[in-house]
Structures are given as C-alpha cells and as structure tokens.
N, C-alpha and C. Protein backbone atom coordinates (compact mmCIF):
# COMPACT_ATOMS: atom_id res chain seq x y z
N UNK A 1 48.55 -39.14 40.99
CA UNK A 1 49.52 -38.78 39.98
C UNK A 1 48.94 -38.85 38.58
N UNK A 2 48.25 -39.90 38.42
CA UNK A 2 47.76 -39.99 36.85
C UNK A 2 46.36 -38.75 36.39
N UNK A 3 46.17 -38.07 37.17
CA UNK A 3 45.35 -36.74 37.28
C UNK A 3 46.09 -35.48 36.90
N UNK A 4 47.21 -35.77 36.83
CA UNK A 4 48.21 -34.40 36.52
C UNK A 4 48.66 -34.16 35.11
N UNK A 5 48.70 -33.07 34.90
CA UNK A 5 49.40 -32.92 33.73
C UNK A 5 50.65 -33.30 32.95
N UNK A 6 51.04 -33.84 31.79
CA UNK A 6 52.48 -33.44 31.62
C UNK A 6 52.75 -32.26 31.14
N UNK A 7 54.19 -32.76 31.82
CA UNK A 7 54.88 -31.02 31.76
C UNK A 7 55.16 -30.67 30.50
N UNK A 8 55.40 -29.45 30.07
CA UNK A 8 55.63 -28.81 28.89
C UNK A 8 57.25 -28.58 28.59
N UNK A 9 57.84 -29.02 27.25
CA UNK A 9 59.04 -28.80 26.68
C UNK A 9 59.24 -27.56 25.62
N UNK A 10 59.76 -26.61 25.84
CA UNK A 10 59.75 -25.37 24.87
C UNK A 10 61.48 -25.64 24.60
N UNK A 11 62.02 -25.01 23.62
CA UNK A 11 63.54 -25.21 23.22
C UNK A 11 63.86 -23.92 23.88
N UNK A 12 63.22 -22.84 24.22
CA UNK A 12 63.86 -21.83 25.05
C UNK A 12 64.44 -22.58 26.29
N UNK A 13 63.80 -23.42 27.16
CA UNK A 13 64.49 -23.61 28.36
C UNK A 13 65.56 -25.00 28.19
N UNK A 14 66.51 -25.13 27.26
CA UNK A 14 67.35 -25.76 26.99
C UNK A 14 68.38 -25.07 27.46
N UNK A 15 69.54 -25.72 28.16
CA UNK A 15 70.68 -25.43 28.48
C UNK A 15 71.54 -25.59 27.31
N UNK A 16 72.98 -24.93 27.82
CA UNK A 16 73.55 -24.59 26.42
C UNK A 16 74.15 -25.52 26.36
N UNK A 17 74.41 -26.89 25.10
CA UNK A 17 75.66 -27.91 24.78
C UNK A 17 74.96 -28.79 25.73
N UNK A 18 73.39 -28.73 25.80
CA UNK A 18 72.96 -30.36 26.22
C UNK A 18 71.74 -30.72 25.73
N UNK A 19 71.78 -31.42 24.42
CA UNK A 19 71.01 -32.16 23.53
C UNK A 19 69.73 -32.48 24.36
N UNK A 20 68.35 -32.57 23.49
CA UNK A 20 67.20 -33.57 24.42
C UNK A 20 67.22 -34.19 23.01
N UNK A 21 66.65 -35.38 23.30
CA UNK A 21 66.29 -35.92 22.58
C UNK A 21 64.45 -35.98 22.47
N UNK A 22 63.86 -35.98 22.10
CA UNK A 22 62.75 -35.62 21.80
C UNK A 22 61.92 -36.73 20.34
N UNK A 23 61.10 -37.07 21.10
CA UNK A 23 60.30 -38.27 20.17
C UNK A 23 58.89 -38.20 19.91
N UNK A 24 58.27 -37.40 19.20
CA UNK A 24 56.77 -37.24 18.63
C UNK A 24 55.75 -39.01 18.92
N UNK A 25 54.82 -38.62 19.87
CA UNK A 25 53.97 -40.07 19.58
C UNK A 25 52.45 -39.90 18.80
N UNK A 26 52.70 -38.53 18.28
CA UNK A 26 51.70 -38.36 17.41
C UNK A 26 52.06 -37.68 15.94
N UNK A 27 51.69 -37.73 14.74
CA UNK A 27 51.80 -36.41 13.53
C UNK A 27 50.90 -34.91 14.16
N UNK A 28 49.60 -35.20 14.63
CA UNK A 28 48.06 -34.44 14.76
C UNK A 28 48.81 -33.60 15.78
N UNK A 29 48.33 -32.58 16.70
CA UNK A 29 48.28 -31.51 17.11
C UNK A 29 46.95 -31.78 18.47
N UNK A 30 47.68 -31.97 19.15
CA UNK A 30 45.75 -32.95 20.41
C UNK A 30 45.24 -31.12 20.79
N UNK A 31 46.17 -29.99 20.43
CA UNK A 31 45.49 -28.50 20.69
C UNK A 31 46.18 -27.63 19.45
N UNK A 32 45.44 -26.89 18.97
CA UNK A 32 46.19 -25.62 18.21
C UNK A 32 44.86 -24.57 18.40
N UNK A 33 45.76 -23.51 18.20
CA UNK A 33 44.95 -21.97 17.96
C UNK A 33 45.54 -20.52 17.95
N UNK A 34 45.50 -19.69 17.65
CA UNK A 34 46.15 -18.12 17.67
C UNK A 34 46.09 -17.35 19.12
N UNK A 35 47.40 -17.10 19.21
CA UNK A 35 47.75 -15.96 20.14
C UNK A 35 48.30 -14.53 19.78
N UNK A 36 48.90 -13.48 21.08
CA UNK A 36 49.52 -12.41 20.59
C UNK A 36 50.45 -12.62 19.53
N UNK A 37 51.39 -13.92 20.01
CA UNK A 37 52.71 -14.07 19.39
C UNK A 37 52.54 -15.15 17.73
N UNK A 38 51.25 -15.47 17.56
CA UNK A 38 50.52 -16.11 15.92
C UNK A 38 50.58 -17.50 16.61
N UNK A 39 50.40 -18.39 15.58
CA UNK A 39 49.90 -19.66 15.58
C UNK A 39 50.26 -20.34 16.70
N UNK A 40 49.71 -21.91 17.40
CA UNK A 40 50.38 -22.84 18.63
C UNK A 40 49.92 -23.89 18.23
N UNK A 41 50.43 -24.94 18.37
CA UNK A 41 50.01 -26.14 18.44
C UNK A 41 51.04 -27.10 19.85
N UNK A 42 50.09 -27.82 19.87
CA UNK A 42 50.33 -28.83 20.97
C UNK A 42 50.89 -30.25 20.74
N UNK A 43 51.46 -30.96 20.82
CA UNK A 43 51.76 -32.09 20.41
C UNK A 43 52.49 -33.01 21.70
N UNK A 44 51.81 -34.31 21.84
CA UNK A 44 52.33 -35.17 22.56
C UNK A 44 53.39 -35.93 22.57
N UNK A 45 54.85 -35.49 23.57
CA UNK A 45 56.33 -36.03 23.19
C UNK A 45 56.58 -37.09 23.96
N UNK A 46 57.71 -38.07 23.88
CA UNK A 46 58.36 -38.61 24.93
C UNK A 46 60.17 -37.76 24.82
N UNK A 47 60.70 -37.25 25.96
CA UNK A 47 61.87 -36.35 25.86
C UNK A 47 62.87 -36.87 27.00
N UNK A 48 64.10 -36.78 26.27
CA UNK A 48 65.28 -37.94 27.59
C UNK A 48 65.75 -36.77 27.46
N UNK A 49 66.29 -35.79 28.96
CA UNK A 49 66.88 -35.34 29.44
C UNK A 49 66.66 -33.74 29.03
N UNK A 50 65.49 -33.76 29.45
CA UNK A 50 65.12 -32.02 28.99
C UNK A 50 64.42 -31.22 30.23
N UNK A 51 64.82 -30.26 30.02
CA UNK A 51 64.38 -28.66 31.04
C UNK A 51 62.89 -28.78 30.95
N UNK A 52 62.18 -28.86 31.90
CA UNK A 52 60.33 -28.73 31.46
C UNK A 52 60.15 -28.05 32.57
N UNK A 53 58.39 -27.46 32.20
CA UNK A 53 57.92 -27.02 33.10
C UNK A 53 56.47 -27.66 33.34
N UNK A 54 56.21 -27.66 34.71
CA UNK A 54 54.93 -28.25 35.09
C UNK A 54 53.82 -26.79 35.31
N UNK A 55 52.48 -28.01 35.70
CA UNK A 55 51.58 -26.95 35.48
C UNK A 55 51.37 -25.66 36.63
N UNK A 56 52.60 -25.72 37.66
CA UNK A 56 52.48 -24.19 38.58
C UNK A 56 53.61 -23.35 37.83
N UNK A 57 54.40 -24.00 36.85
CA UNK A 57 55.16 -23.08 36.02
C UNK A 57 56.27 -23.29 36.63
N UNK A 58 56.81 -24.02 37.42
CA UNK A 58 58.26 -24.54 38.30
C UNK A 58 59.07 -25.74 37.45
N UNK A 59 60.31 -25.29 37.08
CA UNK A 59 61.27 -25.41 35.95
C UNK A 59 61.47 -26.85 36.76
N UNK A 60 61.50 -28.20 35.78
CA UNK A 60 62.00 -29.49 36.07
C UNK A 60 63.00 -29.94 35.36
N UNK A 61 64.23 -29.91 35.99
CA UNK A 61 65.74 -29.93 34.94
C UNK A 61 65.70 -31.89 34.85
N UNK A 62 66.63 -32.30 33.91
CA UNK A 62 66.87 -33.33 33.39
C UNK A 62 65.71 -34.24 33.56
N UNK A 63 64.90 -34.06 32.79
CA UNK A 63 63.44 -34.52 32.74
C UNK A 63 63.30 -35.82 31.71
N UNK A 64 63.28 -37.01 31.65
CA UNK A 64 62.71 -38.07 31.12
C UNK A 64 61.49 -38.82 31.41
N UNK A 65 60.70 -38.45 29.92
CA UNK A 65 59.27 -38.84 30.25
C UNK A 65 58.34 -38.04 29.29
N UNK A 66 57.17 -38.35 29.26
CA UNK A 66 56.01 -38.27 28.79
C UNK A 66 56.15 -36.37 28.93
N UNK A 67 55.70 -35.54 27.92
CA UNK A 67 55.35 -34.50 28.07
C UNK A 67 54.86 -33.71 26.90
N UNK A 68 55.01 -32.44 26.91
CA UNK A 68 54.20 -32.00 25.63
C UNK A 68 54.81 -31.01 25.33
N UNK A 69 54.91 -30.69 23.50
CA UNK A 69 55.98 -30.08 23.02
C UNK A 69 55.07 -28.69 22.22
N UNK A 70 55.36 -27.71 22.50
CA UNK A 70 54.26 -25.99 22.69
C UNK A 70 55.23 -25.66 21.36
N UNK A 71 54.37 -26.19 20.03
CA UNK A 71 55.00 -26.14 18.65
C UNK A 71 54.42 -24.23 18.71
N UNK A 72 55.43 -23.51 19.33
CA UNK A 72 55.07 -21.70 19.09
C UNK A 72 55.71 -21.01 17.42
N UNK A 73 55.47 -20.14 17.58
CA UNK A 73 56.31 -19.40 16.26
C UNK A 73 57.52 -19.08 15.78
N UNK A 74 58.49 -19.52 17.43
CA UNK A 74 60.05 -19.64 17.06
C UNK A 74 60.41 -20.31 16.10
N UNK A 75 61.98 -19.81 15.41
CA UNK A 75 62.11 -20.43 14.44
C UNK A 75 62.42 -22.00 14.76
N UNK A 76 63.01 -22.53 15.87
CA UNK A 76 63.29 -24.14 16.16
C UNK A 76 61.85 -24.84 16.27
N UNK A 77 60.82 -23.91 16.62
CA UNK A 77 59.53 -24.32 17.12
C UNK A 77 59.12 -25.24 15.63
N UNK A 78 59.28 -24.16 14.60
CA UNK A 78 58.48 -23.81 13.03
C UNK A 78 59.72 -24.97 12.41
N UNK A 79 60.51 -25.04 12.82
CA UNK A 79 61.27 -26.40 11.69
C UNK A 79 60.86 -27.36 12.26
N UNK A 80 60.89 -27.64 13.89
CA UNK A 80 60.35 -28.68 14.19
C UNK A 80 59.43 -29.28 13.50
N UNK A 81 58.15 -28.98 13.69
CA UNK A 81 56.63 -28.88 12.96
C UNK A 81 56.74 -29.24 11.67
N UNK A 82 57.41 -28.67 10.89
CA UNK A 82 57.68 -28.59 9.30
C UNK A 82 58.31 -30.30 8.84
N UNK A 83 59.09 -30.38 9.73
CA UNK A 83 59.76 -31.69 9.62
C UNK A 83 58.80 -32.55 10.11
N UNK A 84 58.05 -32.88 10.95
CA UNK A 84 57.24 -33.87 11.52
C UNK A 84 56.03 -34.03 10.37
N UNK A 85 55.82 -33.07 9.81
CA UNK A 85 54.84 -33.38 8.79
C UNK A 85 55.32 -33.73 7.57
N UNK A 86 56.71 -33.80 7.64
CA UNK A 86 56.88 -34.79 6.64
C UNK A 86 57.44 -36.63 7.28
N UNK A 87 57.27 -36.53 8.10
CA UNK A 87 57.08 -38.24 8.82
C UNK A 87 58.25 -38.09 9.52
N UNK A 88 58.93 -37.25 9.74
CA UNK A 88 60.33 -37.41 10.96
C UNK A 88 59.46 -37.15 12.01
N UNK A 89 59.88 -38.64 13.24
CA UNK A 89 59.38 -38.37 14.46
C UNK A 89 59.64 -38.13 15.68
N UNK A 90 61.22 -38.54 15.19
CA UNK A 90 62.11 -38.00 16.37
C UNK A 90 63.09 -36.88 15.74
N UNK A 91 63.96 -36.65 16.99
CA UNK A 91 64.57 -35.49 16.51
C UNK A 91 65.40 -35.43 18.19
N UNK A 92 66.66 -34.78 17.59
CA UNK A 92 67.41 -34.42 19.21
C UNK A 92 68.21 -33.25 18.42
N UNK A 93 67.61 -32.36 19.90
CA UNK A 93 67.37 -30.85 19.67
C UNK A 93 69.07 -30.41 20.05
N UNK A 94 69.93 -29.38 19.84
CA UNK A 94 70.50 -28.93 20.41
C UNK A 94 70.91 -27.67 20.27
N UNK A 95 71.58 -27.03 21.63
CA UNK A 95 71.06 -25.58 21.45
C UNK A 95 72.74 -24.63 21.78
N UNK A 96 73.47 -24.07 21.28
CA UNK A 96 74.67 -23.75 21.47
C UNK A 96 74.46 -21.94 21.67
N UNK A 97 75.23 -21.56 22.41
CA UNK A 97 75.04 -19.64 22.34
C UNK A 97 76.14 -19.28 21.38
N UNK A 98 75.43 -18.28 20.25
CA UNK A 98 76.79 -17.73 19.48
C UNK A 98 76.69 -16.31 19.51
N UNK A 99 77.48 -15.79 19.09
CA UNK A 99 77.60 -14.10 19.49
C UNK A 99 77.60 -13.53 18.21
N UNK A 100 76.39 -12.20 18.00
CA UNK A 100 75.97 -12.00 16.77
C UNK A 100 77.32 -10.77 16.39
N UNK A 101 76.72 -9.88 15.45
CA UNK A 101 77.80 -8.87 15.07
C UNK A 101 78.35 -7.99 16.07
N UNK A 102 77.11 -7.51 16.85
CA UNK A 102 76.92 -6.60 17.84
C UNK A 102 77.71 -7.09 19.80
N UNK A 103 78.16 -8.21 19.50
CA UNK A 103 78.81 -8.58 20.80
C UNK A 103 77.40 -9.32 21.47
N UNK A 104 76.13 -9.77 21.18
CA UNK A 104 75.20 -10.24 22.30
C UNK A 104 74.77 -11.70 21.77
N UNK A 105 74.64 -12.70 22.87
CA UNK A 105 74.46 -13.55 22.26
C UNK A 105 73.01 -14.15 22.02
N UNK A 106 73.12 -14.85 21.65
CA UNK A 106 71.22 -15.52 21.11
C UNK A 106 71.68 -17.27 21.24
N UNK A 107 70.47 -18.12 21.36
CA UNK A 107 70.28 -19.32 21.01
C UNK A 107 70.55 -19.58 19.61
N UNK A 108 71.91 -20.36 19.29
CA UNK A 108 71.75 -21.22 17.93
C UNK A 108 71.06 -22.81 18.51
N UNK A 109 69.99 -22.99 17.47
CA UNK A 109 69.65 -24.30 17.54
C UNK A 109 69.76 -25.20 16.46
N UNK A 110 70.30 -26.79 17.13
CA UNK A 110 70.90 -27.44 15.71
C UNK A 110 70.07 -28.88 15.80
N UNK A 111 69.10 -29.10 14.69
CA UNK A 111 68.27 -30.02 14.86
C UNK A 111 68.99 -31.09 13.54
N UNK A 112 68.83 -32.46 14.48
CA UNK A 112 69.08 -33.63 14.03
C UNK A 112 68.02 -34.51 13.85
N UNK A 113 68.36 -35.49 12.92
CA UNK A 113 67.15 -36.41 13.06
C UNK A 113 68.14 -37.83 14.24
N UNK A 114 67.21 -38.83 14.55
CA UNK A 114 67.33 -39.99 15.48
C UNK A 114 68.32 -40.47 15.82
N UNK A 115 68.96 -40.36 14.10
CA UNK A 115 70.17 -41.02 13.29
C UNK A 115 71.53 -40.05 13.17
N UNK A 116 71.39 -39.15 13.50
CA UNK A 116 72.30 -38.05 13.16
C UNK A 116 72.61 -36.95 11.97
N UNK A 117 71.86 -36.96 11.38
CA UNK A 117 71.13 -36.69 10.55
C UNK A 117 71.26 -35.34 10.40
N UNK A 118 71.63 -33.95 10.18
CA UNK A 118 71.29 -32.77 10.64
C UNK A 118 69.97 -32.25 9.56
N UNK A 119 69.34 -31.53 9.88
CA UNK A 119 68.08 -31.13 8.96
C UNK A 119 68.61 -29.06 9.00
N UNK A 120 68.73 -28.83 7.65
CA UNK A 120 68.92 -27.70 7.38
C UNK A 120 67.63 -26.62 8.13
C-alpha cells in the first residue's frame, strides 16, 4: 500500500450541496508545468469527504485522507492557488448547480476559509 499513489482531488468531481473540506500541507507546488488547457500545478492535500480519483482513473466517493489537489486553470482551481499564496491553508470547497440565462446549468463554486469565512 505505501507504494501507491494518492489519489487526485479536482472540484469538477464534487457533488452538488456537499462541501470537502480540504487542507494544504504544503505553500510549494511538489509538480507544475504547461498543458493544452495552460498552466498545472500539483500540491499535497489532506481532504474529509471528497470525490477522488486513483491512479487507474476509478472515481473514489467520500474520500478522507491524504491526496493531491491538480491546481488546473479553472476558475475554483485559480482562486484556490491565489489564496494559498497568501497563507490560507485550508479551505472547504463547495459546489451548488445554478441555471445560467439560457436554461443550462454550470457548477457555482463557493470557497470558504476553515473558519467560515467566504473568500470573494
């Protein structure tokens, strides 16, 4: 077991109206570099009760534990990040569906700090 990877936390695979809580054990980035979709960085989390995926790509629902948070170019990705570099290390994510002009809906995501905190 201690040969395996941890699994990966993206805010896309959040269910709708169920918070993770999510706790940075680093500021640094242990990977970054450019893709199709622009910048990535890597960062090492501890996360209570989140959607992950392991390394054959098979979805692990209500997940507590050690894993790693795929800082991509989404906008929840890019506040995340933004906030951690200014010393917030936790954060509990949450993700609600709202319906745009057009009738379709999208991910709203509403980031808090530890404390309750909401961060614009």
């Amino acid at each position: 077991m201690a040969d395996e990877k941890n699994p990966v936390w993206k805010p896309k695979d959040m269910d709708e109206n169920k918070p993770v809580m999510m706790e940075f054990t680093q500021m640094e980035p242990t990977a970054e570099g450019d893709g199709q979709y622009g910048h990535w960085e890597l960062y090492p989390v501890v996360v209570t009760a989140a959607n992950v995926t392991d390394s054959n790509k098979q979805l692990i629902p209500n997940y507590s534990g050690e894993a790693i948070f795929f800082g991509g170019s989404s906008k929840i990705s890019t506040k995340i990040v933004k906030y951690l570099k200014t010393g917030v290390m936790s954060f509990l994510v949450d993700m609600h569906p709202t319906k745009n002009k057009k009738g379709s809906y999208y991910p709203l995501y509403v980031l808090k700090t530890a404390d309750g905190e909401e961060l614009a």
